[in-house]
Protein backbone atom coordinates (compact mmCIF):
# COMPACT_ATOMS: atom_id res chain seq x y z
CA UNK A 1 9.77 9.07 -3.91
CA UNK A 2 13.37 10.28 -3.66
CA UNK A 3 14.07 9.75 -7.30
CA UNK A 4 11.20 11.96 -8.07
CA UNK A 5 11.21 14.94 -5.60
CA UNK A 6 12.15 18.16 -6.76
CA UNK A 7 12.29 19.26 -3.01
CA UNK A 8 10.97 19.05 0.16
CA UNK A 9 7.61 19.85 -0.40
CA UNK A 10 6.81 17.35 -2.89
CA UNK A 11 6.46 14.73 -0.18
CA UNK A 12 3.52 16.19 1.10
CA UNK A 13 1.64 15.86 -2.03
CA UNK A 14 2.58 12.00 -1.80
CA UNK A 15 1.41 11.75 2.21
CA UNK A 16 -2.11 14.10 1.19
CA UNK A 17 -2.53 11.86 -2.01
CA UNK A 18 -1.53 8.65 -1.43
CA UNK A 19 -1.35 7.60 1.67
CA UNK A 20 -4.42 9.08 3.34
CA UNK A 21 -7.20 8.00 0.47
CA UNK A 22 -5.16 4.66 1.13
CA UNK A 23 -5.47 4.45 4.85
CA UNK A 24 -9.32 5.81 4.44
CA UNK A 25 -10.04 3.22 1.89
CA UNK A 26 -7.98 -0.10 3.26
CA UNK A 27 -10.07 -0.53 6.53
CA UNK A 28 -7.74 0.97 8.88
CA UNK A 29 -10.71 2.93 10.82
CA UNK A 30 -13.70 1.01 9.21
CA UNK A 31 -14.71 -1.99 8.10
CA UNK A 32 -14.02 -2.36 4.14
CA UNK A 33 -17.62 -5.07 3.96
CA UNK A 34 -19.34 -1.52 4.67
CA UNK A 35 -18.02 0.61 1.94
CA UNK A 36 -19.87 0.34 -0.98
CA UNK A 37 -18.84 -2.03 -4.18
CA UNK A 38 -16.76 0.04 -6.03
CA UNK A 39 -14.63 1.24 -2.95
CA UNK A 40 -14.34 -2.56 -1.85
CA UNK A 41 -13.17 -3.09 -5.29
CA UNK A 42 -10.28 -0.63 -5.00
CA UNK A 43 -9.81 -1.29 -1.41
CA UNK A 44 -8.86 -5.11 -2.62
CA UNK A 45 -6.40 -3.28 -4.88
CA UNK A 46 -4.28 -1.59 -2.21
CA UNK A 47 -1.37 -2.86 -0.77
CA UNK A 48 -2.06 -1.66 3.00
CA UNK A 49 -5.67 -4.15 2.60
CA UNK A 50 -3.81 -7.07 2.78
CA UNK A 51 -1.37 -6.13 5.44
CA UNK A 52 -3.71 -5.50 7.68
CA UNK A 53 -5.80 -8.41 6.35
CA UNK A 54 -2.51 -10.44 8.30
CA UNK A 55 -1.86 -8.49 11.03
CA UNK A 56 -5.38 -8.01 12.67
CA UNK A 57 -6.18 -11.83 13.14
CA UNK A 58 -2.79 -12.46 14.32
CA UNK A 59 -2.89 -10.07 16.55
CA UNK A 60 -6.19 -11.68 17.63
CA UNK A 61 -4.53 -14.61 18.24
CA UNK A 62 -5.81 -16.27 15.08
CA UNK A 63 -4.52 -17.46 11.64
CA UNK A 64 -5.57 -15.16 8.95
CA UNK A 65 -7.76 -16.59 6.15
CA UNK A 66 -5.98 -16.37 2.67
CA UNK A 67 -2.49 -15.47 4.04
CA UNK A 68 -0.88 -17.06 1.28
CA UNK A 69 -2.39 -14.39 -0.94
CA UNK A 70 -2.31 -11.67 1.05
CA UNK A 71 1.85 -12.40 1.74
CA UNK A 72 2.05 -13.18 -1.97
CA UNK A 73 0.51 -9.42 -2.96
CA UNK A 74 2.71 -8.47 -0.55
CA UNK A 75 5.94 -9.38 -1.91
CA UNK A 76 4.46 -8.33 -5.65
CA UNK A 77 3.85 -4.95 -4.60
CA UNK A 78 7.30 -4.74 -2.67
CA UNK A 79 9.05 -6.28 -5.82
CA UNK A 80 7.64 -3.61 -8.32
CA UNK A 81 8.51 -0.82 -5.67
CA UNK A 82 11.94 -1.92 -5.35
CA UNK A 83 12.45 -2.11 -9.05
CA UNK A 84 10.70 1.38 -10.02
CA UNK A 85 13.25 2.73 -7.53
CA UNK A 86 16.05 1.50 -8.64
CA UNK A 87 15.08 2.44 -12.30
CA UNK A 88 14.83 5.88 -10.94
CA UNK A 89 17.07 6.68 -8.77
CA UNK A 90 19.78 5.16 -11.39
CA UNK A 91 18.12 7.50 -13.72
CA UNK A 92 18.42 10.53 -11.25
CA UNK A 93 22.05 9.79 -10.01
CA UNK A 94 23.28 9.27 -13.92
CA UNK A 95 22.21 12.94 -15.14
């Protein structure tokens, strides 16, 4: 988000747009089974789902079901994130 911020004000449009829907949607507050289809669909989409789909039965004291998935979605998402910034912030620093 550094790359692409003008100023200071642009990270609020990044914490109002992206990050709440996301922590509304991933089952943070609620239960995702309860949303209906289409939300679930795009909840399964979202990167915060499946950490939280780790950390809540470990922190039951449990193994979490699918963890190989949820760890490899993980690292996918964190792979393209890391790339995408460095394509940017090269392209931000070389102007």
């Amino acid at each position: 988000m550094n790359a692409l911020a003008p100023g200071y004000d642009f990270f609020t449009y990044f914490f109002t747009l992206v990050l709440t829907p996301m922590l509304l949607l991933s089952g943070v507050f609620f239960p995702v089974e309860q949303m209906p289809g289409a939300l679930q669909a795009v909840a399964g989409a979202l990167p915060l789902k499946h950490a939280i789909d780790v950390a809540r039965p470990l922190l039951l004291g449990r193994v979490p079901e699918g963890l190989l998935l949820h760890i490899m979605v993980l690292v996918a998402y964190a792979a393209g994130a890391y790339y995408v910034a460095l394509v940017l912030t090269r392209r931000r620093l070389l102007k």
